[in-house]
N, C-alpha and C. Protein backbone atom coordinates (compact mmCIF):
# COMPACT_ATOMS: atom_id res chain seq x y z
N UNK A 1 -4.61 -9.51 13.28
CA UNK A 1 -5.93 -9.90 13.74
C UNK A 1 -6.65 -8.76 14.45
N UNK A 2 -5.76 -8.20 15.38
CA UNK A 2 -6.61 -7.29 16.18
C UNK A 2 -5.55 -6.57 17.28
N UNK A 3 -6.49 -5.97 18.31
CA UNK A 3 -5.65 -5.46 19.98
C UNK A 3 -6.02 -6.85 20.77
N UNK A 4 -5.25 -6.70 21.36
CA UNK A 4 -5.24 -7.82 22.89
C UNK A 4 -6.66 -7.07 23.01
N UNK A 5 -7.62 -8.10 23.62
CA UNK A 5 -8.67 -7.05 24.57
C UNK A 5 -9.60 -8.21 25.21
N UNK A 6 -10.32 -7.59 25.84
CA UNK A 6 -11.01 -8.22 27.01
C UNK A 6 -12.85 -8.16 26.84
N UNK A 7 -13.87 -8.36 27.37
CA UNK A 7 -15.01 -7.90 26.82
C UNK A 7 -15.37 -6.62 26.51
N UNK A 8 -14.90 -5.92 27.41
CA UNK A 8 -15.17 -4.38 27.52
C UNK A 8 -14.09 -3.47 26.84
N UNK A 9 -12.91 -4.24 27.01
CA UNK A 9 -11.64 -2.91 27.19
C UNK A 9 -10.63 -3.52 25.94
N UNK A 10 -9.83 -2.74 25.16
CA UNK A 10 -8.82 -3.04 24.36
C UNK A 10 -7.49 -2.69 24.52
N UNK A 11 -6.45 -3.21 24.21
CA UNK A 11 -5.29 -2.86 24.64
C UNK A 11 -4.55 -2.68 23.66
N UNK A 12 -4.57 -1.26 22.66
CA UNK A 12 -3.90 -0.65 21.79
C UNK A 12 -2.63 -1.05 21.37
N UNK A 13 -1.77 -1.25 22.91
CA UNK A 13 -0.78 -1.68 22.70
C UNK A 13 0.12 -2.85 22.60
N UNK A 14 -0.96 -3.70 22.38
CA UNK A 14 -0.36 -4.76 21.84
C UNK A 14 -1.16 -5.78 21.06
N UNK A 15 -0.77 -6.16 19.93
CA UNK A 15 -1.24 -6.61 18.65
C UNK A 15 -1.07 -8.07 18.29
N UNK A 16 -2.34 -8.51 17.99
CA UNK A 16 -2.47 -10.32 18.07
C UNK A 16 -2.02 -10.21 16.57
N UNK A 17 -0.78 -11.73 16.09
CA UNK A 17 -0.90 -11.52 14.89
C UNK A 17 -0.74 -12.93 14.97
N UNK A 18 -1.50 -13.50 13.34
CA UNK A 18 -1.77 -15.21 12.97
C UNK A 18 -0.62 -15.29 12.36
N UNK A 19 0.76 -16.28 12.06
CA UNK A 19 1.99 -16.72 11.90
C UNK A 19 1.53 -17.52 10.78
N UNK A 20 1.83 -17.38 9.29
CA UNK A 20 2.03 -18.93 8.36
C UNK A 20 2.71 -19.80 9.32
N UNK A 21 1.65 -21.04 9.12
CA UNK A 21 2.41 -22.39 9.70
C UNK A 21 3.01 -22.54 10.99
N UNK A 22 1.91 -21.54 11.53
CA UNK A 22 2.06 -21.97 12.87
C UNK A 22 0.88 -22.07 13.58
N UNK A 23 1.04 -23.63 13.77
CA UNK A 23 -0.40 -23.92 14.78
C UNK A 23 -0.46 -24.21 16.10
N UNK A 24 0.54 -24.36 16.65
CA UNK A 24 0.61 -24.76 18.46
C UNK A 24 1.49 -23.65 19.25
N UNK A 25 1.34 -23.62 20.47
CA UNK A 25 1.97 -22.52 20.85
C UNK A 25 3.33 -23.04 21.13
N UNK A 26 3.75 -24.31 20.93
CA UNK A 26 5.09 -24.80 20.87
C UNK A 26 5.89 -24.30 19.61
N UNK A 27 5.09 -23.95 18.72
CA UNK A 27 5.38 -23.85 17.39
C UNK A 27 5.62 -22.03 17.17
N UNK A 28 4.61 -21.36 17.93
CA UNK A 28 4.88 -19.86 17.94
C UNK A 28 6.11 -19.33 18.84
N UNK A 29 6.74 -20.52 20.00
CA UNK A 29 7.56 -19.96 20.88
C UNK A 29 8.93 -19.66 20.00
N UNK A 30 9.27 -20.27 18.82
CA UNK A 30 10.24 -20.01 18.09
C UNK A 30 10.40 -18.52 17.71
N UNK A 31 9.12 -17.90 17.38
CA UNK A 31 9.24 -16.29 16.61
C UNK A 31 9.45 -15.59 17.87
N UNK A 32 9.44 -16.00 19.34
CA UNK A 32 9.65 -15.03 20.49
C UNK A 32 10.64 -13.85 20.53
N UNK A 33 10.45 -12.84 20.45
CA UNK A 33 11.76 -11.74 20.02
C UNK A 33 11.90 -11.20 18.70
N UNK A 34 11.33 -11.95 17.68
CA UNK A 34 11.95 -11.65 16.79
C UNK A 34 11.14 -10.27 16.35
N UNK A 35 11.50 -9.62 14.98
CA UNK A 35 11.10 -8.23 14.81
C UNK A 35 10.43 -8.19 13.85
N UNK A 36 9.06 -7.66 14.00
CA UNK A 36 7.95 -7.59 12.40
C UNK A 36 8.07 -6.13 11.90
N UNK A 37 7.68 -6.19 10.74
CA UNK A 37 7.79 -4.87 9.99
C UNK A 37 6.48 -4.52 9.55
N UNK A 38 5.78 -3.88 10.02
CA UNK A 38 3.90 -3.61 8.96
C UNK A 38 4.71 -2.09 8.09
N UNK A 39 4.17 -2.91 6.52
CA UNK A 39 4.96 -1.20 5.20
C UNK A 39 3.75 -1.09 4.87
N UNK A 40 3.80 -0.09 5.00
CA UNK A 40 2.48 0.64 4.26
C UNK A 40 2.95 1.48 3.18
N UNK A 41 2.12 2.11 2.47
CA UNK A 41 2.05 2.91 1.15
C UNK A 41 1.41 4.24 2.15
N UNK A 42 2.28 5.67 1.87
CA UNK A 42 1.65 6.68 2.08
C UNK A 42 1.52 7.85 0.71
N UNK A 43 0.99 8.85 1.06
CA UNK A 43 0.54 9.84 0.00
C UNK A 43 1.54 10.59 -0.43
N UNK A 44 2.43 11.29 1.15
CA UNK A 44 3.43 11.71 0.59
C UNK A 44 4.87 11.22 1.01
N UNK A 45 5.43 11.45 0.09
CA UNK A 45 7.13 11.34 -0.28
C UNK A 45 8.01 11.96 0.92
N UNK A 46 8.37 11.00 1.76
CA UNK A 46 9.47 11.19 2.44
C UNK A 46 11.08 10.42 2.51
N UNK A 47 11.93 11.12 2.17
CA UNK A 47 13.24 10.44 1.90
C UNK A 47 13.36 9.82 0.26
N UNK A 48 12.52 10.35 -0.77
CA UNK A 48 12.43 9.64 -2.10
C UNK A 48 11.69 8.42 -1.41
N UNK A 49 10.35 7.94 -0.89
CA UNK A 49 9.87 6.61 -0.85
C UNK A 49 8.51 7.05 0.01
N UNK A 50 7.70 6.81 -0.75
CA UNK A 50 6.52 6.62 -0.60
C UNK A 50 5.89 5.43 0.87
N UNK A 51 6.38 4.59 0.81
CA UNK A 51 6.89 3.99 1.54
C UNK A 51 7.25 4.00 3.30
N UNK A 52 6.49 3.79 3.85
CA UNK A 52 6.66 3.67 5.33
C UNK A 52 6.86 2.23 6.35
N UNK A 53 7.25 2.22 7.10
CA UNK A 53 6.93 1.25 8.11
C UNK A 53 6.78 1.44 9.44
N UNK A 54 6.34 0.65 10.40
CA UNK A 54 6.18 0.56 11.86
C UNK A 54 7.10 -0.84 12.40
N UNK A 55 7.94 -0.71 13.14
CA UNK A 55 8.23 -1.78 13.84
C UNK A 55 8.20 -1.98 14.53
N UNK A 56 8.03 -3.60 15.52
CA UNK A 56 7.39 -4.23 16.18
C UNK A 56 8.67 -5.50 16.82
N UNK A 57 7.75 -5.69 17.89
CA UNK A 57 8.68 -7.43 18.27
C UNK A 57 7.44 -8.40 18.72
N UNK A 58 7.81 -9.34 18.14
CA UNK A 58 6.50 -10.22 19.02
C UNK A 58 7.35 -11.08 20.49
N UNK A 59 6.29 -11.02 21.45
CA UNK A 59 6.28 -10.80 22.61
C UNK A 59 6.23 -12.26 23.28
N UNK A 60 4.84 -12.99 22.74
CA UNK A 60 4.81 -14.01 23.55
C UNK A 60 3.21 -14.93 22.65
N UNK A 61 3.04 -16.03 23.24
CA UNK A 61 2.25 -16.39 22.58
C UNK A 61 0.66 -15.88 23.52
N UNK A 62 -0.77 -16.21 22.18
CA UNK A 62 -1.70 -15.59 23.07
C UNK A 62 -2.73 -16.53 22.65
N UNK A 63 -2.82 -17.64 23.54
CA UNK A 63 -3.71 -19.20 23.46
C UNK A 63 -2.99 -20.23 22.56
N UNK A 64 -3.47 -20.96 21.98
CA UNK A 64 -2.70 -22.26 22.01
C UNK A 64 -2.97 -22.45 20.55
N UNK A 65 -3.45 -21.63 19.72
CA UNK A 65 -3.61 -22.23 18.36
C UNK A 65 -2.45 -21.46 17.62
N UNK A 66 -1.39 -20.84 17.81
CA UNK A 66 -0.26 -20.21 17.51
C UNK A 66 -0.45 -19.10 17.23
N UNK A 67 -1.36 -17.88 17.54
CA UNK A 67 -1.19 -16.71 17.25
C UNK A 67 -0.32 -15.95 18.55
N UNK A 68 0.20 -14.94 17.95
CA UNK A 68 1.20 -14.48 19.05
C UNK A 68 0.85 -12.97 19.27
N UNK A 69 1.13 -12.15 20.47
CA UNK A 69 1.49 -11.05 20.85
C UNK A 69 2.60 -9.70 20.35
N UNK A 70 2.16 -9.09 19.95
CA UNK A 70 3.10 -7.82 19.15
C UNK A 70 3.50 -7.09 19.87
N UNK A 71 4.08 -5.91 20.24
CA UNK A 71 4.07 -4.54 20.79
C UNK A 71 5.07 -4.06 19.59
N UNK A 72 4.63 -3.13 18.95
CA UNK A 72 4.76 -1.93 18.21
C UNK A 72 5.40 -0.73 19.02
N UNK A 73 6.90 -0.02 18.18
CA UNK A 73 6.84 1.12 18.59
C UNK A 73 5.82 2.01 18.92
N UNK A 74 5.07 2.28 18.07
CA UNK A 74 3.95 3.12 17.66
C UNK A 74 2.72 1.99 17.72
N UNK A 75 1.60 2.72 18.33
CA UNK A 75 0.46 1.54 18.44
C UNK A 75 -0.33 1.49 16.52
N UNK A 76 -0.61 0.24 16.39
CA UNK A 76 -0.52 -0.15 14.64
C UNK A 76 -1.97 0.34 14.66
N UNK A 77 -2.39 1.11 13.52
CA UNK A 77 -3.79 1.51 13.43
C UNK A 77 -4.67 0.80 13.06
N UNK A 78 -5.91 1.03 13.27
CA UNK A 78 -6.90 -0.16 12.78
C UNK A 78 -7.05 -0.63 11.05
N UNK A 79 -6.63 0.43 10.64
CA UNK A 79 -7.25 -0.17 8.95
C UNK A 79 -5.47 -1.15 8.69
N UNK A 80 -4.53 -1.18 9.89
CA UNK A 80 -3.30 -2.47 9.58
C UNK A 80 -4.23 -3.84 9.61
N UNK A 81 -5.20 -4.08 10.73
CA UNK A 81 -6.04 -5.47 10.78
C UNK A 81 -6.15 -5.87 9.55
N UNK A 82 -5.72 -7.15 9.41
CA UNK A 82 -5.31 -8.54 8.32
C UNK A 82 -5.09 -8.00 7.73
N UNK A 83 -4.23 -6.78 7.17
CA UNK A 83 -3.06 -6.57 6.51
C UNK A 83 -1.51 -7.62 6.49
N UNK A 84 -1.11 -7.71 5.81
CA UNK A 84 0.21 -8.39 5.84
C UNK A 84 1.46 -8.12 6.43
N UNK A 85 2.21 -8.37 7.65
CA UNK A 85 3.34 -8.05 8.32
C UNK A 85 4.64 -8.97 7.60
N UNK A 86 5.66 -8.47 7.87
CA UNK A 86 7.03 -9.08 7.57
C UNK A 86 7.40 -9.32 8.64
N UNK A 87 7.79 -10.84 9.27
CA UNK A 87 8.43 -11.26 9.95
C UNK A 87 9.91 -11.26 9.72
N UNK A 88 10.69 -10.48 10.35
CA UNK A 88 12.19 -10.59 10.37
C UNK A 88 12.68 -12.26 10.87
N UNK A 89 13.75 -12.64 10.32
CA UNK A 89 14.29 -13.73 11.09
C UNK A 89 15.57 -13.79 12.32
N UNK A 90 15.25 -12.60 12.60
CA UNK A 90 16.51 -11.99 13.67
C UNK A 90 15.96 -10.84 14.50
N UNK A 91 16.39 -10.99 15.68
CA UNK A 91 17.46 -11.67 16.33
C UNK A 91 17.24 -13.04 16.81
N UNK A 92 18.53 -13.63 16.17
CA UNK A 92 18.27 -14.80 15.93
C UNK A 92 19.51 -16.09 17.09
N UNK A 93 19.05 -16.72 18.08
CA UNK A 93 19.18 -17.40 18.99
C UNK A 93 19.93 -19.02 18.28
N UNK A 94 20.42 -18.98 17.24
CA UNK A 94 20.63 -20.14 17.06
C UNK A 94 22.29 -20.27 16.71
């Protein structure tokens, strides 16, 4: 979706993201911890793979309609917004 941010100010470092099928924040507290992956496609070839990623953990929830809080190793660049993330299902508490 975006940075955390406020009227004036944005907070790079940490990243609102919308969850398939999740609409309450009872419902987002389940992904707490767990680890997202944003892959991107780059130009050049490192390791045989075109292929990159950034990883992430989501943090916490951010209002009540189930979108949640990211922090990224690396802060995620703007042209990632509504791009597609991979939710890992681990580490997993059950």
């Amino acid at each position: 979706l975006g940075y955390k941010r406020s009227k004036s100010n944005s907070y790079a470092n940490c990243t609102l993201l919308k969850l398939d099928g999740v609409r309450t924040r009872e419902d987002a507290a389940w992904y707490f911890g767990k680890r997202v992956a944003y892959v991107y496609k780059a130009k050049k070839e490192v390791k045989n793979s075109k292929f990159r990623v950034m990883w992430g953990k989501i943090r916490r929830a951010h209002g009540n309609s189930g979108v949640v809080r990211a922090k990224f190793r690396k802060n995620i660049p703007p042209r990632a917004f509504g791009a597609p993330c991979r939710v890992m299902m681990y580490p997993s508490s059950i």
